[in-house]
Protein backbone atom coordinates (compact mmCIF):
# COMPACT_ATOMS: atom_id res chain seq x y z
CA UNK A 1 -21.53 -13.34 -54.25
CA UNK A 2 -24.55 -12.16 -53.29
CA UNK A 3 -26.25 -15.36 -52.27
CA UNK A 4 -22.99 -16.37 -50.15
CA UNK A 5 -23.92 -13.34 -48.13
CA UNK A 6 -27.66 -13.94 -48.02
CA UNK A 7 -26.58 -17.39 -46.86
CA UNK A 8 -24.54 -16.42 -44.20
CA UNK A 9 -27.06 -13.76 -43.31
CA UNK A 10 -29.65 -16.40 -42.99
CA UNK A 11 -26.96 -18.82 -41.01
CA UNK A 12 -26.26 -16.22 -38.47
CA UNK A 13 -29.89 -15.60 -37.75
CA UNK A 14 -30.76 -19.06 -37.31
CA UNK A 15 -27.45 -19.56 -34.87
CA UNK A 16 -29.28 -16.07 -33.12
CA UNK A 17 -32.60 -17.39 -33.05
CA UNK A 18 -31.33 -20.78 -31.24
CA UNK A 19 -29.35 -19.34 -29.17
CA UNK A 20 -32.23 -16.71 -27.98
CA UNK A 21 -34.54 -20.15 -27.77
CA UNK A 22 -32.31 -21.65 -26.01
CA UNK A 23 -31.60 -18.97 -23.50
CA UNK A 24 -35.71 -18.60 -22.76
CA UNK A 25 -36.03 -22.33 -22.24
CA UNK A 26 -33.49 -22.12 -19.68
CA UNK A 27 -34.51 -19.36 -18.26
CA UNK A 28 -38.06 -21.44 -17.96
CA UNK A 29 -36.54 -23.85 -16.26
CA UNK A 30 -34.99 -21.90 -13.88
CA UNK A 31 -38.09 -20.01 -12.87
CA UNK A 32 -39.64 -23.77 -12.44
CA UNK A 33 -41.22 -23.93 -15.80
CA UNK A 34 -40.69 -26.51 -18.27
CA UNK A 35 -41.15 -27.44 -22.15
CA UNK A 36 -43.65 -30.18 -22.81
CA UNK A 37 -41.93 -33.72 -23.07
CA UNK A 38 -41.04 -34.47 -26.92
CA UNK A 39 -43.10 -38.01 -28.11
CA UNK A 40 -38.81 -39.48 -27.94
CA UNK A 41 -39.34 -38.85 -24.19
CA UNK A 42 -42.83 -40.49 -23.77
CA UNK A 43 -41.73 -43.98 -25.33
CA UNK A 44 -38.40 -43.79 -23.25
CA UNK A 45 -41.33 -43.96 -20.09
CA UNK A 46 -43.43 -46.70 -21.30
CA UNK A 47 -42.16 -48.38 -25.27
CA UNK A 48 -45.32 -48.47 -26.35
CA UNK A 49 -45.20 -45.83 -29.79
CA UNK A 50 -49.44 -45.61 -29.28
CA UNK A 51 -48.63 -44.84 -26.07
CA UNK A 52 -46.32 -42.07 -27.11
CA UNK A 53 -48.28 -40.20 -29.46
CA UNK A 54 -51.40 -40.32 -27.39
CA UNK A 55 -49.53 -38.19 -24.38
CA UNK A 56 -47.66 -36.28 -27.00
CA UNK A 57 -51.10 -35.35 -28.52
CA UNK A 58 -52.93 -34.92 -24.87
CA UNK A 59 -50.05 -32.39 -23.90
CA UNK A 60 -48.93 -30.50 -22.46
CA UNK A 61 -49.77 -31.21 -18.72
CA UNK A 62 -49.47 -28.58 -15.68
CA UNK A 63 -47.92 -30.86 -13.49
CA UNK A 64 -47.03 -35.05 -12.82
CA UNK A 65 -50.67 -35.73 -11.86
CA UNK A 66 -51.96 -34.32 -14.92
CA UNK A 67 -49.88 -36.28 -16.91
CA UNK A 68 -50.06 -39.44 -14.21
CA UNK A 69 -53.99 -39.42 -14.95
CA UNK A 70 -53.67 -39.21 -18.76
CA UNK A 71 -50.88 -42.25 -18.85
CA UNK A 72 -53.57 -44.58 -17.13
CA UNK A 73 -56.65 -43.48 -19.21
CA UNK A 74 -54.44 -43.69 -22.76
CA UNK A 75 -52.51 -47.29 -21.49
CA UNK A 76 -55.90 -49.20 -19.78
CA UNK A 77 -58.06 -47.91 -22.50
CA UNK A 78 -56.50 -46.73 -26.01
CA UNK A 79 -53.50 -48.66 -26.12
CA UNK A 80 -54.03 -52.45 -27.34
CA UNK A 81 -52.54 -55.53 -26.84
CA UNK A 82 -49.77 -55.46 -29.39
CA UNK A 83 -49.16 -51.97 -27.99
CA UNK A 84 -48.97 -53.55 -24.71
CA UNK A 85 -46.57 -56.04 -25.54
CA UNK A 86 -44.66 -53.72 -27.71
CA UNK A 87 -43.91 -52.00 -24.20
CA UNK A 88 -43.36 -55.17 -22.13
CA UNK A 89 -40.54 -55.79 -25.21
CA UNK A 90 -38.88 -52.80 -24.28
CA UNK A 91 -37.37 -53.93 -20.68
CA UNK A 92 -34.68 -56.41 -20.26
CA UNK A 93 -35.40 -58.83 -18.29
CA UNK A 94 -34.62 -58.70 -14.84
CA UNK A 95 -30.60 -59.29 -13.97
CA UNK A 96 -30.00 -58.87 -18.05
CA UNK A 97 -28.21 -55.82 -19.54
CA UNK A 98 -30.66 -53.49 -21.55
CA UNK A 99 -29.34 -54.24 -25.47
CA UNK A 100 -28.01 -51.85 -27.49
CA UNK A 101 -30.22 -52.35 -30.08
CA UNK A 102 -32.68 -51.11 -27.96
CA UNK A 103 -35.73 -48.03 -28.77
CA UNK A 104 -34.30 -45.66 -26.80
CA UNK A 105 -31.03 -45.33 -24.78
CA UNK A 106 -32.68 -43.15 -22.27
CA UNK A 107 -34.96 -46.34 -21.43
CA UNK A 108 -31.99 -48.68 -21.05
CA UNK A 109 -30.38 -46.31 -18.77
CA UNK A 110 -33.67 -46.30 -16.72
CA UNK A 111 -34.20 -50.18 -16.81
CA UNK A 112 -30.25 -50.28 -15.24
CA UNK A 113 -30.95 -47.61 -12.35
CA UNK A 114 -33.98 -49.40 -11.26
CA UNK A 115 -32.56 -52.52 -11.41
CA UNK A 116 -29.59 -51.75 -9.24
CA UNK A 117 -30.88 -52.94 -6.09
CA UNK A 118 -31.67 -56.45 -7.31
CA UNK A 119 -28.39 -56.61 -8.93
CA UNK A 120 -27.08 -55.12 -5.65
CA UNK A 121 -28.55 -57.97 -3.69
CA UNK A 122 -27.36 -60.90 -6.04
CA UNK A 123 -25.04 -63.66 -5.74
CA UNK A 124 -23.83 -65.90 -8.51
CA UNK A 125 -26.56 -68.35 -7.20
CA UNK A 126 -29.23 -66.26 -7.08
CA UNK A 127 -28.41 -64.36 -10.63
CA UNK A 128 -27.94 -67.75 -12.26
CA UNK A 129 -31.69 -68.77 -10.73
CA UNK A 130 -32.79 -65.31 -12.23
CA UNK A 131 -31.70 -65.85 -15.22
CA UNK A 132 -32.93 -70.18 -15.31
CA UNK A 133 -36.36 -68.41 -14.10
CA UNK A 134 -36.59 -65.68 -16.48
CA UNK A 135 -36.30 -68.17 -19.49
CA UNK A 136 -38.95 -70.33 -17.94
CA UNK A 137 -41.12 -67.50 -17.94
CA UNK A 138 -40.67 -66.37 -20.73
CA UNK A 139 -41.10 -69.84 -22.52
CA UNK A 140 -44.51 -70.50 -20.59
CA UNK A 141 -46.33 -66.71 -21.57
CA UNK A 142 -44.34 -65.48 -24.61
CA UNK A 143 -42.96 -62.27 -22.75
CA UNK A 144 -40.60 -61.08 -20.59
CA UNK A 145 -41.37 -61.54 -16.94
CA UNK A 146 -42.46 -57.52 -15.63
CA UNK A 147 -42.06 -56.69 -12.24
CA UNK A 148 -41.33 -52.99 -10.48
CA UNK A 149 -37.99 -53.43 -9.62
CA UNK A 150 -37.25 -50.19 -8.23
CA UNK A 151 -36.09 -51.03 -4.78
CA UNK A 152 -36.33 -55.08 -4.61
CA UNK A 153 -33.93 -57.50 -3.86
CA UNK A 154 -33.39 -60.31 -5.62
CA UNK A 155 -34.90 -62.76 -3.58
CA UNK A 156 -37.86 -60.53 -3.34
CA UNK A 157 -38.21 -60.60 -6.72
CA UNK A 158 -37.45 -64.26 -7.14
CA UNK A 159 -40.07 -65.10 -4.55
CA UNK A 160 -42.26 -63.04 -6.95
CA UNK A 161 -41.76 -64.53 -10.14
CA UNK A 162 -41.90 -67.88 -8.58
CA UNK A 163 -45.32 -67.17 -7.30
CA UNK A 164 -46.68 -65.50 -10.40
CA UNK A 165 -45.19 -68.46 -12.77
CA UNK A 166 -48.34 -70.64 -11.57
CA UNK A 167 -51.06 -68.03 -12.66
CA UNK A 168 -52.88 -68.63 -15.67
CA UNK A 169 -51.60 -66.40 -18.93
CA UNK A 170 -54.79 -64.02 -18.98
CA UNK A 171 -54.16 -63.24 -15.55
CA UNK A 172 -50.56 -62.83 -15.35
CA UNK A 173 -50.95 -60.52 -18.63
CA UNK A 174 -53.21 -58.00 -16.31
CA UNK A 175 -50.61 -58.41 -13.92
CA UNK A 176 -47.93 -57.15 -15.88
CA UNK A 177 -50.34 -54.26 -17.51
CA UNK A 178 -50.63 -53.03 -14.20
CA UNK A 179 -46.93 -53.58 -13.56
CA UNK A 180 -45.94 -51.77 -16.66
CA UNK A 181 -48.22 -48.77 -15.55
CA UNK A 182 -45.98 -48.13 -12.33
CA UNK A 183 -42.99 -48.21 -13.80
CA UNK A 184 -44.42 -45.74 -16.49
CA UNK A 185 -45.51 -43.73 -13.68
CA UNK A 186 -41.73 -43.47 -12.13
CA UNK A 187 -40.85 -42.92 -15.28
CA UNK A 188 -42.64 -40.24 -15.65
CA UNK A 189 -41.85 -38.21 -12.59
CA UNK A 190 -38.68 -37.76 -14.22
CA UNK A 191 -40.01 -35.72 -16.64
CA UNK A 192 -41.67 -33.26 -14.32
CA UNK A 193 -39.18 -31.90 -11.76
CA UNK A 194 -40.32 -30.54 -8.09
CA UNK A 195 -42.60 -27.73 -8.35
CA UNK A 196 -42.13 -27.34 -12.43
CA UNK A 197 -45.66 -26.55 -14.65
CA UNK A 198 -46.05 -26.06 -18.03
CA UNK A 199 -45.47 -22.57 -19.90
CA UNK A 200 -49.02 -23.02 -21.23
CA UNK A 201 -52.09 -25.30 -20.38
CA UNK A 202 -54.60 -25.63 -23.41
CA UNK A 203 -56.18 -29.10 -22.62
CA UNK A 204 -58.81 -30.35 -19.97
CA UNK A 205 -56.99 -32.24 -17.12
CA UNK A 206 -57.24 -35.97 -17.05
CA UNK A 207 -59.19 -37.21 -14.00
CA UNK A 208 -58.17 -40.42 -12.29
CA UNK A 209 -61.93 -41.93 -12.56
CA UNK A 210 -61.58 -42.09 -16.28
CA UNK A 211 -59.45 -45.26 -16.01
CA UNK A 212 -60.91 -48.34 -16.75
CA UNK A 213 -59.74 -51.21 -14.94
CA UNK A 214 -57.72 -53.68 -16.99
CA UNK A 215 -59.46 -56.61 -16.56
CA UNK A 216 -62.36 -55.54 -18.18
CA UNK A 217 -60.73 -55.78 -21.43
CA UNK A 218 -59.60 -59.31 -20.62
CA UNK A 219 -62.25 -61.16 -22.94
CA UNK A 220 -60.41 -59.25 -25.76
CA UNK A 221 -56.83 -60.22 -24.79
CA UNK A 222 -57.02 -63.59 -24.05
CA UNK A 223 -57.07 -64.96 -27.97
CA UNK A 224 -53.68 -63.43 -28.12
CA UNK A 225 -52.49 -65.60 -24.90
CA UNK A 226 -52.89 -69.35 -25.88
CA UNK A 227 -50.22 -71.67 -25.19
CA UNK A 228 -49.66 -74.88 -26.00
CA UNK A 229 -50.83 -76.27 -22.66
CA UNK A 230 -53.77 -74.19 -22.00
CA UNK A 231 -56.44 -73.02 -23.27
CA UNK A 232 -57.28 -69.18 -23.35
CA UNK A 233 -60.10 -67.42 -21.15
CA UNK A 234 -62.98 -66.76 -23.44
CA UNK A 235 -64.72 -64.64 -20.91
CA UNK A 236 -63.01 -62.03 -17.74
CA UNK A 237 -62.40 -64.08 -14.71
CA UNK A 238 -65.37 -62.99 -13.24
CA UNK A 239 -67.67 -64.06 -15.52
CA UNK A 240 -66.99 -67.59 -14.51
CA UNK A 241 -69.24 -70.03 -11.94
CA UNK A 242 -66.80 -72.69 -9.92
CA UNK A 243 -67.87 -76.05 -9.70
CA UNK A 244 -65.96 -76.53 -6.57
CA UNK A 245 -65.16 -74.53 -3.24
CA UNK A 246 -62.26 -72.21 -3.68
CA UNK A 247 -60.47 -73.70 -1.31
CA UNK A 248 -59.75 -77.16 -0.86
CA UNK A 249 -57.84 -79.70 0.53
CA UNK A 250 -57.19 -83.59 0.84
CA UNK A 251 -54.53 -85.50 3.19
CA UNK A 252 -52.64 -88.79 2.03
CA UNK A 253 -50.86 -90.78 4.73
CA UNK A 254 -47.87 -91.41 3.16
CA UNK A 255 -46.80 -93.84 5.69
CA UNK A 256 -49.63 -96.05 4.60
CA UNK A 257 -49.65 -95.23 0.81
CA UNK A 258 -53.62 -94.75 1.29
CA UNK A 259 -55.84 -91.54 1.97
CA UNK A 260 -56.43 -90.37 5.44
CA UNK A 261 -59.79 -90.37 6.48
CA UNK A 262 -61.96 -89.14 9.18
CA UNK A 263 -59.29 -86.78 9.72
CA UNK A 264 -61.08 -83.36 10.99
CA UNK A 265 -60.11 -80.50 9.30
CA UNK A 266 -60.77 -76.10 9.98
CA UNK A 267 -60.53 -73.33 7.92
CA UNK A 268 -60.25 -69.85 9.38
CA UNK A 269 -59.39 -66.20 8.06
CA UNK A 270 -57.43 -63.31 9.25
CA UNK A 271 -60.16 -61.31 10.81
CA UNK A 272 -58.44 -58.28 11.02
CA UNK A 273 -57.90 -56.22 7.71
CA UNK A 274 -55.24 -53.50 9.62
CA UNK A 275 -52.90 -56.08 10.71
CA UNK A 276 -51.29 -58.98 9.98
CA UNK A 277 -50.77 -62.26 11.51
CA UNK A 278 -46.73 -61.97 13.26
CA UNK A 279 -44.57 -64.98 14.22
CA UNK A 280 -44.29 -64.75 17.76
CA UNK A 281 -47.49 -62.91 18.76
CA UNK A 282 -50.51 -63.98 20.35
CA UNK A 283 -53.22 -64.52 17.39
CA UNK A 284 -55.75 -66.62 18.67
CA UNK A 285 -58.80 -64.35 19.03
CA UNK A 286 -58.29 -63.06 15.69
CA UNK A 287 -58.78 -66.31 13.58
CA UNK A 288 -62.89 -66.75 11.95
CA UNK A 289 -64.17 -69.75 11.74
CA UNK A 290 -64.82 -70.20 8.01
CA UNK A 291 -65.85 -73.89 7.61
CA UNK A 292 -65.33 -77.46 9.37
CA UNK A 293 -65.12 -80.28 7.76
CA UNK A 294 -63.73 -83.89 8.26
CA UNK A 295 -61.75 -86.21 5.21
CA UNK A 296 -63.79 -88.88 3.03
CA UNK A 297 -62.30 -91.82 1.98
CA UNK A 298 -60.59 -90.78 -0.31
CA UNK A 299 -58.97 -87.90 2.32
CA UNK A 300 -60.40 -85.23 0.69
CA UNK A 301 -62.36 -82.72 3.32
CA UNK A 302 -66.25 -81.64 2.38
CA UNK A 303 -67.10 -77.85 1.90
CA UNK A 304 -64.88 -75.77 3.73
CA UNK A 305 -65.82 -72.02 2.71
CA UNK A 306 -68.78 -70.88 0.50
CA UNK A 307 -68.76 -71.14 -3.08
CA UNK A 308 -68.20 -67.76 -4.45
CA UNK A 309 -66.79 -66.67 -7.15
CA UNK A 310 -64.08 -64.36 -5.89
CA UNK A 311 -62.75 -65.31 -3.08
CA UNK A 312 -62.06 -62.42 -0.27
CA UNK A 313 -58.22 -62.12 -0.12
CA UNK A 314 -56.72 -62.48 2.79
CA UNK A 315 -54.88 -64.47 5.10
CA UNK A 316 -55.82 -68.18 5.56
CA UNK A 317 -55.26 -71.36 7.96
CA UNK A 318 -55.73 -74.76 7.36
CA UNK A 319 -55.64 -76.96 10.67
CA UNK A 320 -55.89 -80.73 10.36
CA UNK A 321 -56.67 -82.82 13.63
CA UNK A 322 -54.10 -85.10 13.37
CA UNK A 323 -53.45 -85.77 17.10
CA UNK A 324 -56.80 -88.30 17.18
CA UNK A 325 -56.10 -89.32 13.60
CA UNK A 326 -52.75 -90.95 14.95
CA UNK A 327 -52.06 -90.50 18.94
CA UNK A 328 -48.84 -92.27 18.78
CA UNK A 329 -47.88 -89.72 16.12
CA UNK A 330 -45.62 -86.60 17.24
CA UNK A 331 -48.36 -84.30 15.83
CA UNK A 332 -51.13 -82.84 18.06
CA UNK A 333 -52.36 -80.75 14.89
CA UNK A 334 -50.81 -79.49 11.91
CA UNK A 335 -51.76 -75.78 11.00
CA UNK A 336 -50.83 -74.42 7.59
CA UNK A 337 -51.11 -70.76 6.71
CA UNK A 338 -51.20 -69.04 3.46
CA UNK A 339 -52.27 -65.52 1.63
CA UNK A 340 -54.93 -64.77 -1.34
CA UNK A 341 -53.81 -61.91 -2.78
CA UNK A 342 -56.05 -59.51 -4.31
CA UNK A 343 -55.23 -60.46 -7.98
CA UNK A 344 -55.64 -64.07 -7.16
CA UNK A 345 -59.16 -63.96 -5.79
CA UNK A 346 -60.82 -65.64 -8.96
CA UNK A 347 -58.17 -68.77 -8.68
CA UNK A 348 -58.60 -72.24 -7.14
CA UNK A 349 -56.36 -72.47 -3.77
CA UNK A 350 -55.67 -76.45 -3.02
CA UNK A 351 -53.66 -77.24 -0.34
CA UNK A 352 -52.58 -80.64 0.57
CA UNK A 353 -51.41 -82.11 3.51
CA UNK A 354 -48.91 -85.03 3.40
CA UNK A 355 -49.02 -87.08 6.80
CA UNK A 356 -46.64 -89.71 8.42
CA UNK A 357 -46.45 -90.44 12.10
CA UNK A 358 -43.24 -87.91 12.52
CA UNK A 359 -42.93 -85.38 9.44
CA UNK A 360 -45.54 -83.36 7.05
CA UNK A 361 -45.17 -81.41 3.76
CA UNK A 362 -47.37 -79.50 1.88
CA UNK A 363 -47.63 -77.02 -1.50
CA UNK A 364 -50.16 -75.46 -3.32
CA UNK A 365 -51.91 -77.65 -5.62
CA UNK A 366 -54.68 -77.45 -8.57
């Protein structure tokens, strides 16, 4: 008899004790203080368990920053590549419901919210190319394709993974690092409502500068990236010397079957780096001459632009003289214009031009 009581004794004070717990968190809360995020709560913001007990272990934070700074430094430099695809396994991908089989429930729920725009924005067409996309993606790099969705349409996000399909695996795994770090980072504001701190701060803040840029770790990840069709970096894509200009071009005159030649060609940048070039506007004094050249033989155009390494991104223009190639043509000139991005400036831009007397095509080539 006497344990029963000592039992319910000890029952009632552990019902007291939560309740009194309870009650002080909330009252926490409502004075804009908050508990430190449970380890649960850090893998619903990223999926990555290192990643998880490395914040859990640098907490608590005083506010989003804090904890902002320390999810760069711990992802970029102490999580590693499994760890980084263990997170990029945790999304659906893009237009797919989150499965229930999934880490954590709290993530799905996230992945569906910041989703809704794109699934907002699609038709059966486009969903269906989502989906065909998605599995091409995933076929050609061995993950799911990562993009932060929060906000993008559909064909945004299309035009996206449509781009980034092209890029070589070592670079389209930084990509999605990086990718993976802003959703983390959205993520994580949830955790830290307006003007909330921490009850107690016992660590040193994070700073910012501690975070290493991804791509110096590249030489490490790219064993893990070989595919069947190509062959992994052995070195960060700056370590690299081209053989070639980075930006090329040749022109066939497909009414002839045979290469164009003589055929003189321009390359120019985008001078200004606070604008952009708009259909419509007046542009002209705002093109630099980069390089002139004129077609070989074979059609392809002599050194257009330095050789460098990295190429400055920006925005380009091609123009092809194709007015004294062929007078009777309906062409005075043909002038192409395309972007480097900043995450593309180590790649080879080729960029053809296919010539009759009354129609022209072009693409990005290798």
């Amino acid at each position: 008899m006497c344990r029963i009581f000592n039992a319910v004794l000890m029952i009632q004070f552990y019902a007291l004790h939560t309740s009194t717990l309870n009650s002080a968190r909330q009252s926490l809360r409502d004075f804009g203080v908050m508990d430190s995020p449970s380890e649960k709560e850090w893998l619903a913001c990223c999926g990555s368990a290192k990643f998880a007990q490395e914040m859990a272990s640098a907490a608590p934070f005083s506010n989003y920053q804090q904890a902002v700074d320390a999810a760069r430094d711990i992802w970029f430099n102490k999580v590693d590549v499994n760890g980084w695809l263990e997170a990029f396994a945790a999304h659906p991908a893009i237009g797919e419901t989150p499965s229930k089989t999934v880490k954590s429930q709290t993530s799905a729920q996230w992945s569906k919210g910041e989703q809704s725009t794109a699934l907002a924005t699609a038709t059966d067409a486009t969903l269906q190319e989502l989906y065909d996309w998605n599995a091409r993606y995933r076929q050609k790099f061995g993950f799911v394709f990562l993009i932060f969705a929060s906000g993008r349409s559909t064909p945004e996000i299309l035009a996206e993974i449509k781009q980034r399909y092209h890029n070589r695996p070592i670079i389209e795994f930084e990509l999605s690092a990086k990718e993976q770090m802003k959703i983390t980072e959205l993520r994580i504001s949830k955790l830290f409502p307006a003007n909330a701190t921490v009850a107690s701060i016992t660590k040193t803040p994070h700073n910012a500068d501690v975070v290493t840029k991804a791509g110096d770790r590249i030489s490490v990840i790219g064993g893990h990236l070989s595919t069947a069709k190509e062959t992994p970096a052995a070195e960060p894509p700056r370590a690299f010397t081209r053989t070639r200009p980075p930006i090329t071009t040749h022109i066939l005159d497909i009414a002839r079957g045979a290469p164009a030649s003589g055929v003189d060609v321009r390359l120019e940048i985008w001078a200004d780096k606070q604008s952009r070039p708009l259909f419509g506007k007046a542009d002209s004094g705002l093109w630099k001459l980069e390089g002139v050249s004129s077609t070989d033989r074979d059609g392809r155009s002599g050194q257009l632009i330095s050789m460098v390494d990295a190429l400055s991104p920006g925005i380009y223009r091609i123009s092809f003289d194709t007015g004294k190639y062929n007078p009777e043509g309906f062409f005075p000139y043909v002038g192409i214009v395309f972007e480097v991005k900043e995450y593309q400036k180590w790649e080879h831009f080729h960029v053809p031009l296919l010539l009759s007397p009354f129609s022209f095509s072009t693409y990005r080539g290798s």
